[in-house]
PDB file of N, CA and C in Angstrom:
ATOM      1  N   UNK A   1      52.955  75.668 120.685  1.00  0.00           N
ATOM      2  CA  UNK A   1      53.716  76.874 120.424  1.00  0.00           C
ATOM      3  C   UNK A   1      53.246  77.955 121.393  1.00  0.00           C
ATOM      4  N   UNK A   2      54.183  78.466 122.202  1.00  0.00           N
ATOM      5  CA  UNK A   2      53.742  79.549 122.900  1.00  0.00           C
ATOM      6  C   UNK A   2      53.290  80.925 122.311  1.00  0.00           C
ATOM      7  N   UNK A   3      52.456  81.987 122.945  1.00  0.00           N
ATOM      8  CA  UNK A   3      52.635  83.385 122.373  1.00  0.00           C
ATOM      9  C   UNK A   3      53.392  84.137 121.515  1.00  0.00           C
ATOM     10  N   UNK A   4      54.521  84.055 122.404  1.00  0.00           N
ATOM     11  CA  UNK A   4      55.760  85.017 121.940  1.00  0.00           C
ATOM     12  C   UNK A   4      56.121  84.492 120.407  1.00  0.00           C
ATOM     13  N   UNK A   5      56.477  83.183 120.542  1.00  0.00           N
ATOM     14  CA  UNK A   5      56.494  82.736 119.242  1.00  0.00           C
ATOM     15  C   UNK A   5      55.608  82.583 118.118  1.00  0.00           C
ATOM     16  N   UNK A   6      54.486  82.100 118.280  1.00  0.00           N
ATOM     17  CA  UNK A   6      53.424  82.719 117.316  1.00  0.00           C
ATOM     18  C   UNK A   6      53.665  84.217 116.997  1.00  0.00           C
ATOM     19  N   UNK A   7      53.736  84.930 118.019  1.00  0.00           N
ATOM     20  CA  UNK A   7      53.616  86.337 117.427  1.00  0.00           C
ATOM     21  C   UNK A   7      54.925  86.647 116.518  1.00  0.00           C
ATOM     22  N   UNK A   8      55.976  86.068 116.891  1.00  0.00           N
ATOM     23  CA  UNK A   8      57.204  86.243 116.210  1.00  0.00           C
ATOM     24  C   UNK A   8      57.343  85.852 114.983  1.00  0.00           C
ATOM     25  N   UNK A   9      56.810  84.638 114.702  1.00  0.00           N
ATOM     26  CA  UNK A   9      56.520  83.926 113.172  1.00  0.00           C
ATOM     27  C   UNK A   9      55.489  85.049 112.464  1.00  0.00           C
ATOM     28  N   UNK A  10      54.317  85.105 113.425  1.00  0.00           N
ATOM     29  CA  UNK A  10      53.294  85.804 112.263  1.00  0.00           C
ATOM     30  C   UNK A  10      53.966  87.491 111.723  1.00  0.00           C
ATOM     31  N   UNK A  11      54.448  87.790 112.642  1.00  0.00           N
ATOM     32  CA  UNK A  11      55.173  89.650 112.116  1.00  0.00           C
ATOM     33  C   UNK A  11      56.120  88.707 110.946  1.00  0.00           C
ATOM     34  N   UNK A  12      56.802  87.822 111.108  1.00  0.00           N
ATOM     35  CA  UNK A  12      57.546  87.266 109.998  1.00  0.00           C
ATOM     36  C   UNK A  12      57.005  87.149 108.556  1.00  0.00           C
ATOM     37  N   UNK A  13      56.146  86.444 108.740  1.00  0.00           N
ATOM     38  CA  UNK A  13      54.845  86.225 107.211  1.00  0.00           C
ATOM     39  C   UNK A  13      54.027  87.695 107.109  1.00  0.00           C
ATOM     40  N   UNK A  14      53.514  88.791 107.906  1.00  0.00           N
ATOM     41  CA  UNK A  14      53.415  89.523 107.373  1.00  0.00           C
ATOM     42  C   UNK A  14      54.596  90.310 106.688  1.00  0.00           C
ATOM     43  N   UNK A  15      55.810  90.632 107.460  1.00  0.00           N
ATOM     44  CA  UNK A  15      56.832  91.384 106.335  1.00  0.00           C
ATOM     45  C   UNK A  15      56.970  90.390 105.300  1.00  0.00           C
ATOM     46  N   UNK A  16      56.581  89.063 104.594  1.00  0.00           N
ATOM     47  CA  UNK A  16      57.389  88.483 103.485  1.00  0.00           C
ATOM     48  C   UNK A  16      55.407  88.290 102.701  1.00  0.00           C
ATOM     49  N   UNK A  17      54.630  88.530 103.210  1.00  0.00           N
ATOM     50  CA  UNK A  17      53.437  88.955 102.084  1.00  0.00           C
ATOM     51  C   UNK A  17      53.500  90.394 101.984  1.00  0.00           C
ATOM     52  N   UNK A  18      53.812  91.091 102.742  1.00  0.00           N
ATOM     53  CA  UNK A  18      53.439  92.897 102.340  1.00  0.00           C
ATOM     54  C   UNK A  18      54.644  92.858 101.326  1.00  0.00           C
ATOM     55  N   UNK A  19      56.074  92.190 101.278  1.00  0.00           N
ATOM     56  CA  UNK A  19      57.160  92.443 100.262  1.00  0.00           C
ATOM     57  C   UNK A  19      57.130  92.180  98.965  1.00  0.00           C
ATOM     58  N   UNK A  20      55.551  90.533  98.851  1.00  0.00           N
ATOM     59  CA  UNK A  20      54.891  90.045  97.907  1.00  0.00           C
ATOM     60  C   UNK A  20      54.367  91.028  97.349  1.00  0.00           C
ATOM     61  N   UNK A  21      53.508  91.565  97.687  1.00  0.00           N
ATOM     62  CA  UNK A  21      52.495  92.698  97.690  1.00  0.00           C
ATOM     63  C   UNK A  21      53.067  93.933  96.469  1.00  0.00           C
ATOM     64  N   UNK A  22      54.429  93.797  97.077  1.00  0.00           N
ATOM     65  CA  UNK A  22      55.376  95.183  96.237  1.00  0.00           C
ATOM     66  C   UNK A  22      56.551  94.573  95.377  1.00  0.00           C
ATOM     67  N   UNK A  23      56.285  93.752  94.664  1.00  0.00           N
ATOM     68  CA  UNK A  23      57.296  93.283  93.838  1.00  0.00           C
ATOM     69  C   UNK A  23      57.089  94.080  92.872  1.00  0.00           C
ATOM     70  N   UNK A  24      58.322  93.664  92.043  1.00  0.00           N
ATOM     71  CA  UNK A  24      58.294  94.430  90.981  1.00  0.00           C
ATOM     72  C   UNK A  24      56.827  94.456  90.012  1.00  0.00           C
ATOM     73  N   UNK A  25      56.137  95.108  88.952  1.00  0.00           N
ATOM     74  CA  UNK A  25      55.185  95.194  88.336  1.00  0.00           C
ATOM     75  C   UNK A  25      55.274  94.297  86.627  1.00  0.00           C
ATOM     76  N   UNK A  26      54.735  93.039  86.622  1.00  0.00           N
ATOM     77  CA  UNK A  26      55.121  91.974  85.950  1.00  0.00           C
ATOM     78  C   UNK A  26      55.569  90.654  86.073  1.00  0.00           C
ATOM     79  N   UNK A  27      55.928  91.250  87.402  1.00  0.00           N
ATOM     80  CA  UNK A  27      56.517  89.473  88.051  1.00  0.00           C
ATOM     81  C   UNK A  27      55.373  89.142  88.621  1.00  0.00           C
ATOM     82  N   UNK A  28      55.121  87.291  88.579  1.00  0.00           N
ATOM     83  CA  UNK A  28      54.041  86.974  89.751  1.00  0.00           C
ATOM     84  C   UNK A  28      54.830  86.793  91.037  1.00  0.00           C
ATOM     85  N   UNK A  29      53.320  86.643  91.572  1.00  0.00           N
ATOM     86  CA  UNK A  29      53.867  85.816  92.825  1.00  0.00           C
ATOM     87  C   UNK A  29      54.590  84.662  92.993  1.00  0.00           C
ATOM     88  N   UNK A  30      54.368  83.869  92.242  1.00  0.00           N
ATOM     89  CA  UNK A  30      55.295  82.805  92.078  1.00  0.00           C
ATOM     90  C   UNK A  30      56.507  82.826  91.513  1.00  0.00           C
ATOM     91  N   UNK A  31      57.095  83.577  90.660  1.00  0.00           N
ATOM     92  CA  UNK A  31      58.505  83.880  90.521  1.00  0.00           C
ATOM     93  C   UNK A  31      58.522  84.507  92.027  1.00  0.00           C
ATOM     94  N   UNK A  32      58.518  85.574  92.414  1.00  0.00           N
ATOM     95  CA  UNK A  32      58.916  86.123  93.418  1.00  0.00           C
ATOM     96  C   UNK A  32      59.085  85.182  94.545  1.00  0.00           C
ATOM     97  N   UNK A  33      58.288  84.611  94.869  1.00  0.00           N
ATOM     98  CA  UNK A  33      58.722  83.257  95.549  1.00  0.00           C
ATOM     99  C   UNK A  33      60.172  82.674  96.070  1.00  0.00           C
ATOM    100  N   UNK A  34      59.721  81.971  94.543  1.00  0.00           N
ATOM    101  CA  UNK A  34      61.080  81.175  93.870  1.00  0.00           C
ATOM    102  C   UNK A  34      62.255  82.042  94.176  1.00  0.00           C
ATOM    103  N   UNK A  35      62.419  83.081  93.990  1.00  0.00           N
ATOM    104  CA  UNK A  35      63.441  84.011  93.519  1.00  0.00           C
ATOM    105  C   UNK A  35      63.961  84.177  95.115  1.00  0.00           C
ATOM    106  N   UNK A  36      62.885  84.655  95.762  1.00  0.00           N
ATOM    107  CA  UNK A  36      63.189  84.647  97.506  1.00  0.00           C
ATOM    108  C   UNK A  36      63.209  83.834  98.378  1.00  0.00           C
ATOM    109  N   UNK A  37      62.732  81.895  97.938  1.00  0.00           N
ATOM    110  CA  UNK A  37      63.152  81.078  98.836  1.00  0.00           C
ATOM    111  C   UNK A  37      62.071  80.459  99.949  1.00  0.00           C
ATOM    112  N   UNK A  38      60.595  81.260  99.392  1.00  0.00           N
ATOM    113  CA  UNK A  38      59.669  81.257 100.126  1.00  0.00           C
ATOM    114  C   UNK A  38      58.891  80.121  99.235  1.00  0.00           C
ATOM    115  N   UNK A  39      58.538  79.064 100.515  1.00  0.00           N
ATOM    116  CA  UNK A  39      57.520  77.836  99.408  1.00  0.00           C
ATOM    117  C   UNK A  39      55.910  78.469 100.039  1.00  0.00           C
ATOM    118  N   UNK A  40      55.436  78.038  98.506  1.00  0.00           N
ATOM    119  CA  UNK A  40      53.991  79.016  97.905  1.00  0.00           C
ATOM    120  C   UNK A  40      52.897  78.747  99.146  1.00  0.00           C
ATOM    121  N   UNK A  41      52.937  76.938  99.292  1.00  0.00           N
ATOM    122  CA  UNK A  41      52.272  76.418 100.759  1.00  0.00           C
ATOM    123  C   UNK A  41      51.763  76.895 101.723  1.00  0.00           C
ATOM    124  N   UNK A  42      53.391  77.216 102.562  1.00  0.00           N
ATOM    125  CA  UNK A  42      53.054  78.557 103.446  1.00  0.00           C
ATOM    126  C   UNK A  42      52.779  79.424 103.562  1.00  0.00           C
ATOM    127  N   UNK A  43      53.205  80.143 102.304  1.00  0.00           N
ATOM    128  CA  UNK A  43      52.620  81.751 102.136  1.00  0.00           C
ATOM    129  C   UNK A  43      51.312  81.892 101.985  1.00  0.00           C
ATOM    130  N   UNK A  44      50.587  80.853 100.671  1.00  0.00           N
ATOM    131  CA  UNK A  44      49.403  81.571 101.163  1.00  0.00           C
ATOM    132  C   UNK A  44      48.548  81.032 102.362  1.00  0.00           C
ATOM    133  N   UNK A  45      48.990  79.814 102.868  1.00  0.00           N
ATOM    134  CA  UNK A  45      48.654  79.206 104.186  1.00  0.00           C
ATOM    135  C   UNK A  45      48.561  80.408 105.711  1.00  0.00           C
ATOM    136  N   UNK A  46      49.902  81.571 105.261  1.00  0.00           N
ATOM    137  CA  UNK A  46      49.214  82.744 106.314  1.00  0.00           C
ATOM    138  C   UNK A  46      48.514  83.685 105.621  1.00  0.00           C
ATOM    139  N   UNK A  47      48.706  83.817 104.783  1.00  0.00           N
ATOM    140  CA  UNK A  47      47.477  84.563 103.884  1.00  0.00           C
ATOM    141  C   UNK A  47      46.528  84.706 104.480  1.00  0.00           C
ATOM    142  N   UNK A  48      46.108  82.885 104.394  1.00  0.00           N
ATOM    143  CA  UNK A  48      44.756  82.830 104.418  1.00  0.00           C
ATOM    144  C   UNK A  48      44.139  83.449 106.252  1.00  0.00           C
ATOM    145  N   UNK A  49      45.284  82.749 107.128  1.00  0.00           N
ATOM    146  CA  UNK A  49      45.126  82.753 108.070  1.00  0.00           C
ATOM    147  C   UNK A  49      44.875  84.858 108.453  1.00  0.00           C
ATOM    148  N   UNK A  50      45.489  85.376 108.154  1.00  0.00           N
ATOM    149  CA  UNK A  50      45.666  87.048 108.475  1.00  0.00           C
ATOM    150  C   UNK A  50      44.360  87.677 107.500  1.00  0.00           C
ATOM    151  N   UNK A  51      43.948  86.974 106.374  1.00  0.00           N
ATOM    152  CA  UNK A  51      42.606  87.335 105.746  1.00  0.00           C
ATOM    153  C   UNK A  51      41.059  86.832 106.745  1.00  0.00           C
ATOM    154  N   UNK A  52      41.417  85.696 107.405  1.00  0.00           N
ATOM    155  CA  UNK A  52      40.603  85.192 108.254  1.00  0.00           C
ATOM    156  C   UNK A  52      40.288  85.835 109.513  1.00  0.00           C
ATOM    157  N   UNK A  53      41.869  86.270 110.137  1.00  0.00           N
ATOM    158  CA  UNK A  53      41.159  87.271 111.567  1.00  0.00           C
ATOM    159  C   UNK A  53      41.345  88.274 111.203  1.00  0.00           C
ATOM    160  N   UNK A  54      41.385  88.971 109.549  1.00  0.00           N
ATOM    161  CA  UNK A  54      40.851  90.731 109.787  1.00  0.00           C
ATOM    162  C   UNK A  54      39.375  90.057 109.496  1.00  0.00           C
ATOM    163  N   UNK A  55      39.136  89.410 108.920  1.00  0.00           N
ATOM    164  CA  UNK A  55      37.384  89.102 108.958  1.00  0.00           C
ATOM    165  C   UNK A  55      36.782  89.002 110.207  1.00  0.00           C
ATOM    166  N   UNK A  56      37.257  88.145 110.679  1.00  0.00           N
ATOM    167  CA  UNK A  56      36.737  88.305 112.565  1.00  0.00           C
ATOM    168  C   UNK A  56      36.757  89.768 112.826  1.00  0.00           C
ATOM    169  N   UNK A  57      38.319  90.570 113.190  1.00  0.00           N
ATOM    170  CA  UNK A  57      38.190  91.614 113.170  1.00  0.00           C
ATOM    171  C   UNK A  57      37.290  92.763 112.649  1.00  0.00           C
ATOM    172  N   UNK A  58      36.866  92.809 111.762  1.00  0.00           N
ATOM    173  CA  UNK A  58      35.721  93.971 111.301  1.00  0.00           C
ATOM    174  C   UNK A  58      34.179  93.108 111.870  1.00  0.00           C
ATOM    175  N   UNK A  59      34.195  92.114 111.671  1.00  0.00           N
ATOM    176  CA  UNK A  59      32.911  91.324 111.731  1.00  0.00           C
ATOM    177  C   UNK A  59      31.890  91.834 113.461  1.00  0.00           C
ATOM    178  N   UNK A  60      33.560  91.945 113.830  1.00  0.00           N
ATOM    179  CA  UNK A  60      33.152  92.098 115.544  1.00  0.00           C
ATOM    180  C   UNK A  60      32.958  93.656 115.482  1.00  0.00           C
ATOM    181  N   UNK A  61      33.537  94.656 114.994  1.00  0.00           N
ATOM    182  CA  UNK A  61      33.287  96.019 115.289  1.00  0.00           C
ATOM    183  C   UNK A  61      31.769  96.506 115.433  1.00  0.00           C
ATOM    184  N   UNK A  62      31.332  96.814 115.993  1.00  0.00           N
ATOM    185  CA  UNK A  62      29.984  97.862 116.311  1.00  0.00           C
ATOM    186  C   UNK A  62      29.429  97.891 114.787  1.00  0.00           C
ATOM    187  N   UNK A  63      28.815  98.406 114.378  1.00  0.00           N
ATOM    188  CA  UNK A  63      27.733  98.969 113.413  1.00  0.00           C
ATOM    189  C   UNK A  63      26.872 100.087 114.141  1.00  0.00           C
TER     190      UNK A  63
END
């Protein structure tokens, strides 16, 4: 997979976890899902991945 496309997918999975993020108050994540068409797999599969390089990210900053 080239750049451009990685980068194009990942802005993708962040707008459809930040939309997770703001569902309604009562629903899980997993209805919301369901409801939007998104399988659970992937989602938290970039989750994990965008929780992993802000960890790199701060890890590397100065002190």
């Amino acid at each position: 997979m080239d750049q451009c496309t990685h980068e194009v997918r990942a802005e993708y999975w962040r707008k459809i976890i930040q939309a997770c993020g703001q569902r309604p108050t009562g629903q899980s994540a997993k209805q919301w899902m369901d409801e939007n068409g998104i399988r659970e797999q992937s989602y938290y599969h970039w989750q994990r991945r965008f929780r992993q390089q802000a960890y790199v990210e701060v890890k590397e900053l100065p002190v």
